[in-house]
N, C-alpha and C. Protein backbone atom coordinates (compact mmCIF):
# COMPACT_ATOMS: atom_id res chain seq x y z
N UNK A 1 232.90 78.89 178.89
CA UNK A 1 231.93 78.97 179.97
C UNK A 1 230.60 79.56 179.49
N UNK A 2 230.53 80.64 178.69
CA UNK A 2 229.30 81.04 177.66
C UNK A 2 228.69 80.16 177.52
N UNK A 3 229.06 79.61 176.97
CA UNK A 3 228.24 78.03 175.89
C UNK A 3 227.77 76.86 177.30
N UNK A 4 228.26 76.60 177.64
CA UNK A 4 227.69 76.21 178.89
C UNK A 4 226.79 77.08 179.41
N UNK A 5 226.86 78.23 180.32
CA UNK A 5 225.46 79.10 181.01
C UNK A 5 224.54 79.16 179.53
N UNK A 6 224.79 79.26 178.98
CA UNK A 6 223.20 79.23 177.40
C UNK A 6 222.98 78.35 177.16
N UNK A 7 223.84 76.57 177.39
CA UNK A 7 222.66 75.63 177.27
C UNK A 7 221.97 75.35 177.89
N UNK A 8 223.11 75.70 180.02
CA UNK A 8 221.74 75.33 180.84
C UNK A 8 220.78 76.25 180.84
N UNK A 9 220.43 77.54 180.57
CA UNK A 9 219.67 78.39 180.58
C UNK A 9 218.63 77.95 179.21
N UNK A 10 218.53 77.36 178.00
CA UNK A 10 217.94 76.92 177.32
C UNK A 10 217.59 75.29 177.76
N UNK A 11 217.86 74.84 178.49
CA UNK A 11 217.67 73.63 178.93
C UNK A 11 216.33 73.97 180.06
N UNK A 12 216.35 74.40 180.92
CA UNK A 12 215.81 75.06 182.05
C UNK A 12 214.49 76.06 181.05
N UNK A 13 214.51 76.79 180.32
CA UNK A 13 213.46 77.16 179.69
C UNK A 13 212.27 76.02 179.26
N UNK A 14 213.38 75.49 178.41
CA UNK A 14 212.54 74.32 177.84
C UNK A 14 211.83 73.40 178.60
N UNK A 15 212.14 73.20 180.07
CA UNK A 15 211.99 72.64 181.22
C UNK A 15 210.35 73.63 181.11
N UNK A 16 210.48 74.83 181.50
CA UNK A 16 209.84 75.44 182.52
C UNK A 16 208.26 75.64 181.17
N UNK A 17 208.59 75.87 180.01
CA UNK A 17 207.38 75.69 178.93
C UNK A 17 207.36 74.34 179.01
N UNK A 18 207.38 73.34 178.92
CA UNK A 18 206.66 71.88 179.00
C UNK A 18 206.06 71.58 180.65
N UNK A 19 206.22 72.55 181.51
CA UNK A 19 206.11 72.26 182.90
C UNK A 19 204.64 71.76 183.16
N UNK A 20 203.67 72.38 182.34
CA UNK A 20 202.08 72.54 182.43
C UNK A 20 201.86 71.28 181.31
N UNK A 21 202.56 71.19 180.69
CA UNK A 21 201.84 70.11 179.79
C UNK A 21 202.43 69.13 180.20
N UNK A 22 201.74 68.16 180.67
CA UNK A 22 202.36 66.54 180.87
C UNK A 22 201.70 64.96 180.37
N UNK A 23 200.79 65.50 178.25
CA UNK A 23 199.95 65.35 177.80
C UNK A 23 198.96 64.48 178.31
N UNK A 24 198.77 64.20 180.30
CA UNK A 24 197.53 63.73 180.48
C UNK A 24 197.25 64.63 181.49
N UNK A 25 195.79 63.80 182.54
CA UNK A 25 195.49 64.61 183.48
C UNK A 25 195.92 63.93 184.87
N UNK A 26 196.46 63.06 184.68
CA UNK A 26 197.08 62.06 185.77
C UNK A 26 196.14 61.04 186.06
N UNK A 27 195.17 60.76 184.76
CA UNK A 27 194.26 59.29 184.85
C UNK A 27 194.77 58.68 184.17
N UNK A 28 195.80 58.70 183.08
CA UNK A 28 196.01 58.50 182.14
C UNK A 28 195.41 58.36 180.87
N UNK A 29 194.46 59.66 181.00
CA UNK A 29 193.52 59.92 180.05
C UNK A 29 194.44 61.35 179.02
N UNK A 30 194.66 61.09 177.68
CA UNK A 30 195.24 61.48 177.11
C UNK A 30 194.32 63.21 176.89
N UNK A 31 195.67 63.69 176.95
CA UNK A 31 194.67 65.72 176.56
C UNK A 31 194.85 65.64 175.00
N UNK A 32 194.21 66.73 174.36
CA UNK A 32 194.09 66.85 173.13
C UNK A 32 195.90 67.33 173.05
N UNK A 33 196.99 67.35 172.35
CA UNK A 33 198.16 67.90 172.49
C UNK A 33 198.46 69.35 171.60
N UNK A 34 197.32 69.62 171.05
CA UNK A 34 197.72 70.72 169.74
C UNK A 34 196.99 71.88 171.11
N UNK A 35 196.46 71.46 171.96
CA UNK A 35 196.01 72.82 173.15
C UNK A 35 197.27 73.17 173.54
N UNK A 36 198.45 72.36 173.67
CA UNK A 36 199.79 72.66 174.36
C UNK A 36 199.65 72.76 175.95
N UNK A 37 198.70 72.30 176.27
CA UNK A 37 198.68 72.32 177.64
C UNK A 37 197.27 71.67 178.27
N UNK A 38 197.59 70.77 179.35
CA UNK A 38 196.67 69.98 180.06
C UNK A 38 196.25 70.99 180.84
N UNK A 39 196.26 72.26 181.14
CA UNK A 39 195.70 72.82 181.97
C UNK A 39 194.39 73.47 181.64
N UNK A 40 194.25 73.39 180.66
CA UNK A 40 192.84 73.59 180.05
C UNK A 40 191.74 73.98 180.60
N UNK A 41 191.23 72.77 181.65
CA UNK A 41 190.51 72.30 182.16
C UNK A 41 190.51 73.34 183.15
N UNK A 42 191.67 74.26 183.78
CA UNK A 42 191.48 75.02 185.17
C UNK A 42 191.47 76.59 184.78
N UNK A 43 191.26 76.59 183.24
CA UNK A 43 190.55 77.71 183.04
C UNK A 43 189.42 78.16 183.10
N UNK A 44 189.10 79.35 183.89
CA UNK A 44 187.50 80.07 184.36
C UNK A 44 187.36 80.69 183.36
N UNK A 45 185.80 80.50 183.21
CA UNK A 45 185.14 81.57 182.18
C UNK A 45 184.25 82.35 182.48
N UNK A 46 184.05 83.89 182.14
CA UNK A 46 182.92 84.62 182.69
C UNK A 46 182.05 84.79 181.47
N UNK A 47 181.18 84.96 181.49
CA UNK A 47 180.35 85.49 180.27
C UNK A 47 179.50 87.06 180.45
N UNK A 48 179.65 88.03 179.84
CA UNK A 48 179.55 88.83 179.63
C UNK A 48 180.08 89.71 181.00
N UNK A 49 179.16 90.99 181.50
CA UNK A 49 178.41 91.66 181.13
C UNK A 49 178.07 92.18 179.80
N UNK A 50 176.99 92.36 178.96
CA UNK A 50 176.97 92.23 177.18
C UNK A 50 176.88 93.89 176.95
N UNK A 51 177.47 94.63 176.17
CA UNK A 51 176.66 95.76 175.38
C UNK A 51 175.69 95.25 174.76
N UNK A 52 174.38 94.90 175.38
CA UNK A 52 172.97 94.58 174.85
C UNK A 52 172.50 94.83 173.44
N UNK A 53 172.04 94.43 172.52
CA UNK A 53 171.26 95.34 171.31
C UNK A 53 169.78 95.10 171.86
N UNK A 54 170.02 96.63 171.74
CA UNK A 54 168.10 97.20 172.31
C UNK A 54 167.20 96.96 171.49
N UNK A 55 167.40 96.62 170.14
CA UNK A 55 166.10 96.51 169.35
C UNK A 55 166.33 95.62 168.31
N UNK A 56 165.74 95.37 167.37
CA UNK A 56 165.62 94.15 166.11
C UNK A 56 166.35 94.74 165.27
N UNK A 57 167.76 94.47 164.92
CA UNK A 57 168.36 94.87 163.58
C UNK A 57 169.50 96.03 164.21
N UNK A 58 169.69 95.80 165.86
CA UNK A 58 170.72 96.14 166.13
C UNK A 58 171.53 95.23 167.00
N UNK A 59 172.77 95.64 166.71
CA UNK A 59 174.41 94.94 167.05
C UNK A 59 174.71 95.28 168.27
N UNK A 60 174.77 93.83 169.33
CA UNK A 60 175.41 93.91 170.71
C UNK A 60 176.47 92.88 170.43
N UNK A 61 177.70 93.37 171.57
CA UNK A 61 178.68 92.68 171.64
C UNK A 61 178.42 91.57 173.45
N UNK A 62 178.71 90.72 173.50
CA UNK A 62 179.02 89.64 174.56
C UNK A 62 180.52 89.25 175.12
N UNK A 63 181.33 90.11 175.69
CA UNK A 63 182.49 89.60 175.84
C UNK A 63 182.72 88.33 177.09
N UNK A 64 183.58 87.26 176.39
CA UNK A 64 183.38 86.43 177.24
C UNK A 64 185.04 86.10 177.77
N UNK A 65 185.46 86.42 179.13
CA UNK A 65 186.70 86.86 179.63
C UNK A 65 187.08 85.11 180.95
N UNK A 66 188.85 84.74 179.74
CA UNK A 66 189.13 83.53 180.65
C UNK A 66 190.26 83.65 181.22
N UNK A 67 190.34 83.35 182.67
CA UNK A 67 191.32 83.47 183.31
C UNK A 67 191.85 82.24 183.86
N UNK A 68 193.45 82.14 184.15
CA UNK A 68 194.07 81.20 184.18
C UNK A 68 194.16 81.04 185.70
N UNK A 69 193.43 79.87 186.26
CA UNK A 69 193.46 79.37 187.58
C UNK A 69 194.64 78.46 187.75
N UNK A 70 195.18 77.42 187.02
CA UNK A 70 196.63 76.80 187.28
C UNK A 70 197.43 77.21 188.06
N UNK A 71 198.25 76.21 188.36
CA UNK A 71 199.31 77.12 189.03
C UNK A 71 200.29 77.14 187.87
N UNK A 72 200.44 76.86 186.62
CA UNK A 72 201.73 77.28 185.60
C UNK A 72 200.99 78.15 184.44
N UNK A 73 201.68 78.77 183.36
CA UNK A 73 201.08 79.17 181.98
C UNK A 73 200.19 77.71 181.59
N UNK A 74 199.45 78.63 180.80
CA UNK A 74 198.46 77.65 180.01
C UNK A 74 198.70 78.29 178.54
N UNK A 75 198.70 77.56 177.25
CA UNK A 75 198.22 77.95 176.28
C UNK A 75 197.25 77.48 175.78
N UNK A 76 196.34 78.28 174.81
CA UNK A 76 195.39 78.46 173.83
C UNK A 76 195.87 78.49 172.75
N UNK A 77 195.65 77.03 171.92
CA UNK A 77 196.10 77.20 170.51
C UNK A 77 194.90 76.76 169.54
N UNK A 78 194.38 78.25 169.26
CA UNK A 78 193.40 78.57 168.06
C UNK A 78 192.13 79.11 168.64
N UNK A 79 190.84 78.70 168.37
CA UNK A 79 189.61 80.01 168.31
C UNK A 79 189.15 78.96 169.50
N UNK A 80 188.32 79.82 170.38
CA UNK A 80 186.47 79.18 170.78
C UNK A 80 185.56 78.58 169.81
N UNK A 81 184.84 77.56 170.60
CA UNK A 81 183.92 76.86 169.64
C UNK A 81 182.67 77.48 170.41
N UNK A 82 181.31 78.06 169.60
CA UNK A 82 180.99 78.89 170.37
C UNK A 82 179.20 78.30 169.40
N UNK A 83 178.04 78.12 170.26
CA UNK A 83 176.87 77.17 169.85
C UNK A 83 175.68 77.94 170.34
N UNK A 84 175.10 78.32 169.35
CA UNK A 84 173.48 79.01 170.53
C UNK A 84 172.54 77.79 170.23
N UNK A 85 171.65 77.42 171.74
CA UNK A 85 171.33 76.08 171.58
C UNK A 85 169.59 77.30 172.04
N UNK A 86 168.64 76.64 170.82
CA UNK A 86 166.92 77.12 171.23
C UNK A 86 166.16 76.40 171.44
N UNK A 87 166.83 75.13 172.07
CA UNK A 87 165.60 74.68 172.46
C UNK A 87 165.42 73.31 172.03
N UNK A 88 166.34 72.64 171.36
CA UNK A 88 166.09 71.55 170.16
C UNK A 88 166.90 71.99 168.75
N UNK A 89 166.98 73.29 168.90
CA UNK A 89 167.69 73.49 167.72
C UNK A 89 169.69 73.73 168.50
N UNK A 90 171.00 73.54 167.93
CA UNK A 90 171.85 73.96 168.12
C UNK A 90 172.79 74.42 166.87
N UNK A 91 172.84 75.99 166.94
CA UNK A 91 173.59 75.92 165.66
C UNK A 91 175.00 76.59 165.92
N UNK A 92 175.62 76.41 165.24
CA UNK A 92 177.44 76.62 165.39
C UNK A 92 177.28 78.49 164.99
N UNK A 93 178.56 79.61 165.67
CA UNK A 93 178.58 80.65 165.19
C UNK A 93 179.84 80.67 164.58
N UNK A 94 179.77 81.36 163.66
CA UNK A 94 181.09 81.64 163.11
C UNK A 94 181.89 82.41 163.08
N UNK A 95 183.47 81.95 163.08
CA UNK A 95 184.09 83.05 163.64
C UNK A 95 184.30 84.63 162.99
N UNK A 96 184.53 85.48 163.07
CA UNK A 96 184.27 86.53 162.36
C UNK A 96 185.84 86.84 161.37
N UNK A 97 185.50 87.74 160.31
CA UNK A 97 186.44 87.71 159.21
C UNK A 97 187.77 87.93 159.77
N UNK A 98 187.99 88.55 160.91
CA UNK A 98 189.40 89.15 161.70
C UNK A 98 189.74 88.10 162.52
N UNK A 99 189.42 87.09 162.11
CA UNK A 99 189.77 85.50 163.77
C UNK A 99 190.75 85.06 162.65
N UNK A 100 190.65 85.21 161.29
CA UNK A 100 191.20 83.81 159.78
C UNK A 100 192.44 84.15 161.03
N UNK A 101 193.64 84.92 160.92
CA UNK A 101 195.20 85.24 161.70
C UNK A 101 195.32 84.39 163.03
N UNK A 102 193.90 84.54 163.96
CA UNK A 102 193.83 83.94 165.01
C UNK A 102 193.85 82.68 165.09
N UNK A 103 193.28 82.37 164.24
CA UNK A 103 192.89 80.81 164.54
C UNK A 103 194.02 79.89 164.89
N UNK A 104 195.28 80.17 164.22
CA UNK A 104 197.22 79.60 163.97
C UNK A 104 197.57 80.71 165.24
N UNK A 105 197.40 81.39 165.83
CA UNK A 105 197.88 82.21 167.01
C UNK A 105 197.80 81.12 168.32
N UNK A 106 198.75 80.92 169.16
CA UNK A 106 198.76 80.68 170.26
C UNK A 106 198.82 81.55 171.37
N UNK A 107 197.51 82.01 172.55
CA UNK A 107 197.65 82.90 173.21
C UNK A 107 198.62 81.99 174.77
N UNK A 108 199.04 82.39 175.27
CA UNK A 108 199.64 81.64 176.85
C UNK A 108 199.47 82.74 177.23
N UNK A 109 198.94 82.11 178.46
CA UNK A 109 198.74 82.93 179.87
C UNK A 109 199.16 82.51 181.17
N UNK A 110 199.69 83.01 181.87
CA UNK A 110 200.66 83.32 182.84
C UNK A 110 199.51 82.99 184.13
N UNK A 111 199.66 81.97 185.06
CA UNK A 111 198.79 82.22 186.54
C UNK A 111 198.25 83.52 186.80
N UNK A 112 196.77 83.33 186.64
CA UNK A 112 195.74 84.51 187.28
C UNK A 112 195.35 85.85 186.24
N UNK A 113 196.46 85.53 184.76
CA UNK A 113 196.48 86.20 183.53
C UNK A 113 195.11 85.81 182.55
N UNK A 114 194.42 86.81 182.24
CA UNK A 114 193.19 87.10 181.49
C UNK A 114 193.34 87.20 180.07
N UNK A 115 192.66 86.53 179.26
CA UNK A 115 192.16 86.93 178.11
C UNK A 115 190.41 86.90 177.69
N UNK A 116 190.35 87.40 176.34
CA UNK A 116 189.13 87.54 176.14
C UNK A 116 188.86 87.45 174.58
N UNK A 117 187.65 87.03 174.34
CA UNK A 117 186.71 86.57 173.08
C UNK A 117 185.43 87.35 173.05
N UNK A 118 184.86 88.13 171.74
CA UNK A 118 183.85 88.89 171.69
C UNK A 118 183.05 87.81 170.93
N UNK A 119 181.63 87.98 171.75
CA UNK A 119 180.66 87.21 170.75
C UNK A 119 179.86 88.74 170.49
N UNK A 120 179.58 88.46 169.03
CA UNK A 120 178.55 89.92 168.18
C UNK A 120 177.96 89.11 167.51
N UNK A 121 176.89 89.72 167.89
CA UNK A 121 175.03 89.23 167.37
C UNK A 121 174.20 90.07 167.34
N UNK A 122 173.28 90.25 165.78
CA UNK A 122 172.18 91.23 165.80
C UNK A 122 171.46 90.70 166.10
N UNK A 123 170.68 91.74 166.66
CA UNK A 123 169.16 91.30 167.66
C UNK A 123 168.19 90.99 166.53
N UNK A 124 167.21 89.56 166.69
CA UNK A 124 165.90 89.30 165.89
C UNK A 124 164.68 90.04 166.50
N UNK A 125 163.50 89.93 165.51
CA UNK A 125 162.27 90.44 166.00
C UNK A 125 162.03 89.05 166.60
N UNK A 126 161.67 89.05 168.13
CA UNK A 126 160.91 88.20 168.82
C UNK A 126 160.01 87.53 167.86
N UNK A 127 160.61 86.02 168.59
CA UNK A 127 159.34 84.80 167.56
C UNK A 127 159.74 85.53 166.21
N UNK A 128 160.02 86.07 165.82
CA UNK A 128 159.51 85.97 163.82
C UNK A 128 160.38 84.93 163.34
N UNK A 129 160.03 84.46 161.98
CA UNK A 129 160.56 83.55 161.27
C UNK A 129 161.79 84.06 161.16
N UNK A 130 162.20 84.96 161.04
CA UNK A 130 163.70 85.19 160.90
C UNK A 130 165.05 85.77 162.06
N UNK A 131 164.31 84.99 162.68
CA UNK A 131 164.97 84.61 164.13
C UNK A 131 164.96 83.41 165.07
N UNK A 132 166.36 83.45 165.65
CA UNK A 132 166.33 82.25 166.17
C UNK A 132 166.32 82.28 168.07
N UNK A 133 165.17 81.95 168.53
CA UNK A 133 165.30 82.25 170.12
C UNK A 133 165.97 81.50 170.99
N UNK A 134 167.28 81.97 170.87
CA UNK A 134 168.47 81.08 171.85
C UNK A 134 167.96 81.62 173.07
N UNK A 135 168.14 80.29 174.16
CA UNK A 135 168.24 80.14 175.14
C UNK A 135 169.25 79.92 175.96
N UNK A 136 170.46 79.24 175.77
CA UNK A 136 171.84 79.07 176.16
C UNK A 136 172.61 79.27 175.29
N UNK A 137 174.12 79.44 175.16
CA UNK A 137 175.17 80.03 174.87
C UNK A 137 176.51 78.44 175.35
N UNK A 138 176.55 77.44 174.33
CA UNK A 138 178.07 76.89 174.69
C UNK A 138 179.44 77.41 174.17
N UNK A 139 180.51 77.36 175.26
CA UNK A 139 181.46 77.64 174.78
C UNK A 139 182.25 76.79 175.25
N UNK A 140 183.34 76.37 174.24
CA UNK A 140 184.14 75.29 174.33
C UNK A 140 185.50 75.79 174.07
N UNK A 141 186.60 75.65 174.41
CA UNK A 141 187.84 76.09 174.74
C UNK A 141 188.81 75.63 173.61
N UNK A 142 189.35 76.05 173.03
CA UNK A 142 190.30 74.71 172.12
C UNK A 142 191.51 73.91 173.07
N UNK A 143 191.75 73.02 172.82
CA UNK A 143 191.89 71.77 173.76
C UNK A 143 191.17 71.30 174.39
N UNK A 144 189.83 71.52 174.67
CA UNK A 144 189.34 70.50 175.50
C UNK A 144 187.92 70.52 174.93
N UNK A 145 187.52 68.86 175.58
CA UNK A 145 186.38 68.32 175.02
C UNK A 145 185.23 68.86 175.53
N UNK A 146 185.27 69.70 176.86
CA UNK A 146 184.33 70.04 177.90
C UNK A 146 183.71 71.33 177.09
N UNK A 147 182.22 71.94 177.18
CA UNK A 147 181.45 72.73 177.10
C UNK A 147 181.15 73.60 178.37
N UNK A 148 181.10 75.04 178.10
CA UNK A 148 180.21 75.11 179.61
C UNK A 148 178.72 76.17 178.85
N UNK A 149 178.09 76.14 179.87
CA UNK A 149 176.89 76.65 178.95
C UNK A 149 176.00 77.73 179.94
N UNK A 150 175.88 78.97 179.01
CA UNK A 150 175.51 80.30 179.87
C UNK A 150 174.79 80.71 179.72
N UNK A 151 173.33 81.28 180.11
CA UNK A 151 172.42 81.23 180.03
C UNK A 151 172.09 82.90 179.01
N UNK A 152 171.35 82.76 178.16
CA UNK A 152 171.08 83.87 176.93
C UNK A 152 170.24 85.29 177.28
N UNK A 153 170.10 86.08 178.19
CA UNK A 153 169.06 87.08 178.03
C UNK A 153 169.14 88.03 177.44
N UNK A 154 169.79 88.06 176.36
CA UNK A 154 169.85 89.06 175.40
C UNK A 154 168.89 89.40 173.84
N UNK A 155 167.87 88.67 173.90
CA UNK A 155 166.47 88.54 172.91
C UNK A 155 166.90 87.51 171.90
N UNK A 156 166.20 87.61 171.07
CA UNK A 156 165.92 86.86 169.81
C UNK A 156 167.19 86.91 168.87
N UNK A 157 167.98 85.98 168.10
CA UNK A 157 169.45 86.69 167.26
C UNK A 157 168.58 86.46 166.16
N UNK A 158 168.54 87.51 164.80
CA UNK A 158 168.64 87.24 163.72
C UNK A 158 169.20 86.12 162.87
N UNK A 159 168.35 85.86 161.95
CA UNK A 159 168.93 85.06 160.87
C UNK A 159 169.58 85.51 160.32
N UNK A 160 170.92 84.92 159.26
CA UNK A 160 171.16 85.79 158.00
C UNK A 160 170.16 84.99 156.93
N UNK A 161 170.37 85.40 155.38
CA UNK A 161 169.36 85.41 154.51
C UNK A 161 169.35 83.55 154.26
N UNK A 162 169.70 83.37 154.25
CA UNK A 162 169.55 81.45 154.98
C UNK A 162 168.69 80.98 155.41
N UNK A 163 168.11 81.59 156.48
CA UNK A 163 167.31 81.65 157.32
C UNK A 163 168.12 80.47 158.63
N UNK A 164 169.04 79.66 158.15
CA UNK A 164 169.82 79.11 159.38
C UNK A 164 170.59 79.68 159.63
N UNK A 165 171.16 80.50 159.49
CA UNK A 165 172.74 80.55 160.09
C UNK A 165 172.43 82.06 161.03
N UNK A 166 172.90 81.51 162.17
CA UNK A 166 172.67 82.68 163.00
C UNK A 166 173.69 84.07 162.57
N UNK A 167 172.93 85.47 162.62
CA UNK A 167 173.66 86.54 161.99
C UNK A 167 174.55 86.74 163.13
N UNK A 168 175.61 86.34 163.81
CA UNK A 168 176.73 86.39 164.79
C UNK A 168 177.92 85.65 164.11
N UNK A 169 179.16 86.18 165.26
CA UNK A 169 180.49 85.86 164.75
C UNK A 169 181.21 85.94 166.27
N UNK A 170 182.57 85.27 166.26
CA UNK A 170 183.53 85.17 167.51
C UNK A 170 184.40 85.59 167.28
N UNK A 171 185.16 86.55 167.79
CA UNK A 171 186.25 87.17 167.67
C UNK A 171 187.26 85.97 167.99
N UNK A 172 188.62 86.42 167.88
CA UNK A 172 189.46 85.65 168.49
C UNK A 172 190.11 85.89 169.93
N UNK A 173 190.81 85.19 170.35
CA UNK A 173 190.99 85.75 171.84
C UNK A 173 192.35 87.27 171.87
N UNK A 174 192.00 88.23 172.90
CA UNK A 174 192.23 89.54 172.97
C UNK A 174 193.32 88.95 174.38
N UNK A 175 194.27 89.63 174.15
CA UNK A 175 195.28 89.62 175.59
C UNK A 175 194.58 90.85 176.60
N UNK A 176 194.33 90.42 177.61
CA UNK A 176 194.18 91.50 178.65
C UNK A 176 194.74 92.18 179.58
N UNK A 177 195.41 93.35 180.08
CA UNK A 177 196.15 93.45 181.27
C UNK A 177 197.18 93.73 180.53
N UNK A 178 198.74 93.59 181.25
CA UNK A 178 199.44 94.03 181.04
C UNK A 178 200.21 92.37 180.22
């Protein structure tokens, strides 16, 4: 009788993790499948409030916090794709040296369950050549094709010695709550 209650109880699990993924959206438009979940799409994103950097050549953090609107778990499998767009220019940020572990991490979150991603960027001198004046902020989810895009008032970001590559990085996603 053991062996029976542990397969249906492993049967019924396995049930209840594939519950959210049903690899479309019911157009029969295929989801990306390495997200592990079509619910993607009914995750909210907030963007900041930021620990600001007050001046040129100092470090503010941007935490950007997503919560699971679905009605089942959702997973997240791997980093944010994360773009400061100035205007005509759009350049990619990169993730920071502590994401390499994250990136192969799958976070799941539970209905109405929070996580979170730090964006860190040193502040540029306004207009100088070695800065880039973002205006919006995209962030893109892994699994899905969609962008959403947040508006920048946090000054000018530094270059690094490149002069392209914006001096910022993305954490990986942080479990929140309990």
């Amino acid at each position: 009788m053991r062996a029976t209650s542990l397969t249906v109880a492993a049967l019924a699990a396995a049930l209840l993790l594939t519950a959210c993924d049903d690899g479309g959206d019911g157009d029969g438009k295929s989801q990306d499948s390495k997200a592990g979940s079509a619910c993607v799409g009914e995750l909210a994103m907030e963007f900041g409030p930021a620990n600001a950097a007050p001046a040129a050549g100092d470090t503010g953090n941007v935490p950007v916090t997503v919560t699971n609107r679905a009605g089942a778990e959702c997973v997240l499998d791997g980093l944010p794709a994360v773009e400061f767009d100035a205007g005509g220019t759009t350049v990619s940020v990169a993730a920071d040296e502590g994401a390499g572990a994250a990136a192969s991490t799958k976070t799941k979150l539970v209905k109405e369950a929070s996580t979170s991603f730090t964006l860190t960027y040193v502040r540029g001198e306004e207009g100088g050549s070695k800065s880039l004046g973002v205006k919006t902020v995209k962030v893109r989810l892994p699994g899905s094709a969609e962008t959403q895009s947040f508006k920048w008032s946090y000054g000018d970001v530094a270059l690094k010695s490149d002069g392209k590559t914006p001096d910022a990085s993305v954490s990986g996603f942080q479990q929140t709550g309990d």
